[in-house]
N, C-alpha and C. Protein backbone atom coordinates (compact mmCIF):
# COMPACT_ATOMS: atom_id res chain seq x y z
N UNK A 1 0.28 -8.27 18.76
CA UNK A 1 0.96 -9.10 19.72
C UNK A 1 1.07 -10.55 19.23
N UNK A 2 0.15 -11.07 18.60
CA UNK A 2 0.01 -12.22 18.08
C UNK A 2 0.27 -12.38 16.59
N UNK A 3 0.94 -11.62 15.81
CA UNK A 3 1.06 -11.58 14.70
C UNK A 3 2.11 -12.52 14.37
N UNK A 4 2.92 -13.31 15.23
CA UNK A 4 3.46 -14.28 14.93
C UNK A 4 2.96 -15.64 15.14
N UNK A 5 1.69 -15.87 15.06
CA UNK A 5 0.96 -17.18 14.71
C UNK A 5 -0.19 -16.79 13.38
N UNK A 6 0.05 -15.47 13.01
CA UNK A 6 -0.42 -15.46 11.77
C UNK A 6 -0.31 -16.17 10.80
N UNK A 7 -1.16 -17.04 9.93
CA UNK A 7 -0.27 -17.76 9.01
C UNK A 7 0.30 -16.65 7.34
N UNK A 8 1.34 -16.92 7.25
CA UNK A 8 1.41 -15.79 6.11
C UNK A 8 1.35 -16.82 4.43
N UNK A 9 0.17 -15.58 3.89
CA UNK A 9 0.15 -16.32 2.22
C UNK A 9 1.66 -16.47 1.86
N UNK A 10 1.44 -17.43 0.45
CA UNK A 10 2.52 -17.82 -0.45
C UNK A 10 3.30 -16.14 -0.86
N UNK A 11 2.13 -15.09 -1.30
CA UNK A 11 2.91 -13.90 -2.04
C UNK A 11 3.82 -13.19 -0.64
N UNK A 12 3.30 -13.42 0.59
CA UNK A 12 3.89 -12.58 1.72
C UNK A 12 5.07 -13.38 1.80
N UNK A 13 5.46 -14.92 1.64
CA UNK A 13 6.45 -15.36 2.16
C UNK A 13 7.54 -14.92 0.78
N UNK A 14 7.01 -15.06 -0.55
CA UNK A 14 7.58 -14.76 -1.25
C UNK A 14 8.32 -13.05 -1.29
N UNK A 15 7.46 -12.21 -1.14
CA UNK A 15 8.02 -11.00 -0.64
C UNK A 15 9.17 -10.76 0.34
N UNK A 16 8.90 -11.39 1.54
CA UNK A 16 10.11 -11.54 2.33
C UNK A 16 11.31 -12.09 1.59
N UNK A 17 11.02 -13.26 1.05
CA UNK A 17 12.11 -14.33 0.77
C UNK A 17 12.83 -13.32 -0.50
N UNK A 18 12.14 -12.23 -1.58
CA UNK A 18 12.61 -11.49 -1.99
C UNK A 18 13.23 -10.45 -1.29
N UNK A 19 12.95 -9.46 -0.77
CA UNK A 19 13.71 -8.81 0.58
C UNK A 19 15.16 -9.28 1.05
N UNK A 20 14.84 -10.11 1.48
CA UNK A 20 16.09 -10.98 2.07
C UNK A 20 17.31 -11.20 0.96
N UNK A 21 16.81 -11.36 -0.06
CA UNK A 21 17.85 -12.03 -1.26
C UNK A 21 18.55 -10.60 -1.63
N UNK A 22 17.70 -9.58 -2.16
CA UNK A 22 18.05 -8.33 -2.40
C UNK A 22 19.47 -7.75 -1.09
N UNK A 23 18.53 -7.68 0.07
CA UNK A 23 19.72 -7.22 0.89
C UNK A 23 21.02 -8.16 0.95
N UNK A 24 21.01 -9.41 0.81
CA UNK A 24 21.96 -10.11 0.99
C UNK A 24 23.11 -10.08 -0.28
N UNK A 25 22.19 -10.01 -1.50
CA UNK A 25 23.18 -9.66 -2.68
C UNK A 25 23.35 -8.36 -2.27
N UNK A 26 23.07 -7.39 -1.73
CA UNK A 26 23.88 -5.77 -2.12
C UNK A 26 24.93 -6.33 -0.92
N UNK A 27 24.95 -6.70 0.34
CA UNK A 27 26.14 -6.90 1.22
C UNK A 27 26.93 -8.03 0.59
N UNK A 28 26.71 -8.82 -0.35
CA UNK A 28 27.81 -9.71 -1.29
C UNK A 28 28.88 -8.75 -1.72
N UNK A 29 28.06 -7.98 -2.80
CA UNK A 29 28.66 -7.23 -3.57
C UNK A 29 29.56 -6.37 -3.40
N UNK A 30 29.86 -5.84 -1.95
CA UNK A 30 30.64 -5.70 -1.83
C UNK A 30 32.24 -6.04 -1.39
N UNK A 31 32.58 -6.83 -1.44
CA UNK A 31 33.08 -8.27 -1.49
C UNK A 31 33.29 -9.19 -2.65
N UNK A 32 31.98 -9.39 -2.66
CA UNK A 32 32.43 -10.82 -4.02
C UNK A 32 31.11 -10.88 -5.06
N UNK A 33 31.63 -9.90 -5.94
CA UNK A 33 30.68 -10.00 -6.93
C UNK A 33 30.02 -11.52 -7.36
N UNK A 34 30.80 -12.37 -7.98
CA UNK A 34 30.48 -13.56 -8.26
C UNK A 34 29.03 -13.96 -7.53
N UNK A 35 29.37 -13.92 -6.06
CA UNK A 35 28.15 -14.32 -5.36
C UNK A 35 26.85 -13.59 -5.21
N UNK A 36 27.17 -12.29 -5.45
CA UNK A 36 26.43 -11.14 -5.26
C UNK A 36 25.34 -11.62 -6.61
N UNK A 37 26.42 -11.86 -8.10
CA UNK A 37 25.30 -12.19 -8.95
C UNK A 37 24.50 -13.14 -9.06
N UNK A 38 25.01 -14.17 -8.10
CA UNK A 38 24.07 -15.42 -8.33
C UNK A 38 22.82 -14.89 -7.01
N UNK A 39 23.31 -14.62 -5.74
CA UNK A 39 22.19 -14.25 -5.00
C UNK A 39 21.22 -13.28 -5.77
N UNK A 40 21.20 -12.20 -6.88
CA UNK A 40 20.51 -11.39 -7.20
C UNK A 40 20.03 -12.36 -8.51
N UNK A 41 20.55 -13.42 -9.07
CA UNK A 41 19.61 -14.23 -9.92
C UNK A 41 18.39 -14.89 -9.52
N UNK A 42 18.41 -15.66 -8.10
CA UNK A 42 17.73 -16.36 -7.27
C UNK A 42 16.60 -15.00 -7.02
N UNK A 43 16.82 -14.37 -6.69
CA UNK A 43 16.07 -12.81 -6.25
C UNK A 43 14.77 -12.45 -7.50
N UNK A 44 15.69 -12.36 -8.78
CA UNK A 44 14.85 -11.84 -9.61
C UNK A 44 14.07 -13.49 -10.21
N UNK A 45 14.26 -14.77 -9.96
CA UNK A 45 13.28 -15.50 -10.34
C UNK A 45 12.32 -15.57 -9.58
N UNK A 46 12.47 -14.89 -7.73
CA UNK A 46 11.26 -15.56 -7.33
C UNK A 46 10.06 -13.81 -7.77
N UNK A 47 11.16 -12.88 -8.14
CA UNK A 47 10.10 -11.68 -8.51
C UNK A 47 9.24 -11.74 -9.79
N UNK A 48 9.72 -12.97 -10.71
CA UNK A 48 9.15 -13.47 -11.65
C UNK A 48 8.10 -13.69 -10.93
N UNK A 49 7.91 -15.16 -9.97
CA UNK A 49 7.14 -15.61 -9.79
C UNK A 49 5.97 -14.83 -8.77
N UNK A 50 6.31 -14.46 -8.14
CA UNK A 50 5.51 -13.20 -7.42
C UNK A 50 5.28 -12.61 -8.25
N UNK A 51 5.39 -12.31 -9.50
CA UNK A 51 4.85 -10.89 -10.32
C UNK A 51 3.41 -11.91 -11.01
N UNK A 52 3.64 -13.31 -11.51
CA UNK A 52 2.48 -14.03 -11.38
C UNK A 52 1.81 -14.36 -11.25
N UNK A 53 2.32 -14.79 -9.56
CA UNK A 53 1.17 -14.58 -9.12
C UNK A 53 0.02 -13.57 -8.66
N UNK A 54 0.46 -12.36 -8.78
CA UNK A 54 -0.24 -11.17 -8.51
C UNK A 54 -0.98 -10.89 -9.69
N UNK A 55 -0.46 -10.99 -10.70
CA UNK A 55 -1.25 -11.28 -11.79
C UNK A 55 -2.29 -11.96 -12.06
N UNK A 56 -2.34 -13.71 -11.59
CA UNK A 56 -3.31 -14.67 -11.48
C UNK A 56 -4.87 -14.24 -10.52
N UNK A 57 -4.14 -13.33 -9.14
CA UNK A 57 -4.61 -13.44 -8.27
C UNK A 57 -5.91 -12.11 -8.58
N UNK A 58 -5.38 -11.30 -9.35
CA UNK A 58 -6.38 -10.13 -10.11
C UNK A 58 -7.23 -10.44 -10.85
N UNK A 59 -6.76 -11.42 -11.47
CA UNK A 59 -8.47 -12.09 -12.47
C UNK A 59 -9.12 -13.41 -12.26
C-alpha cells in the first residue's frame, strides 16, 4: 500500500528509466526510425551503466 514512499535505489530507477526507453523506441519505430534509433542509443548507455553498476555492487 505504501510502496509509493519507498525510496527506490539508483539501479531500480535506472531499470525503469531503461524499460521506459526500450518501450518507447519499439513504438518510435514504427513510425520513425530515425528517432527510434536515437531513443534505443540513450537505452543501451544507461544499460552500460547499470551493467556497472551491478558489477561494482558484487565485489
Amino acid at each position: 500500500m505504501f510502496d509509493w514512499f519507498k525510496k527506490k535505489n539508483k539501479l531500480e530507477r535506472l531499470r525503469e528509466k531503461y524499460k521506459y526507453l526500450m518501450k518507447k523506441s519499439y513504438r518510435q519505430a514504427l513510425f520513425n526510425k530515425k528517432e527510434s534509433d536515437k531513443t534505443n542509443r540513450k537505452a543501451r548507455k544507461i544499460l552500460l551503466e547499470l551493467r556497472k553498476l551491478e558489477l561494482n555492487s558484487l565485489h
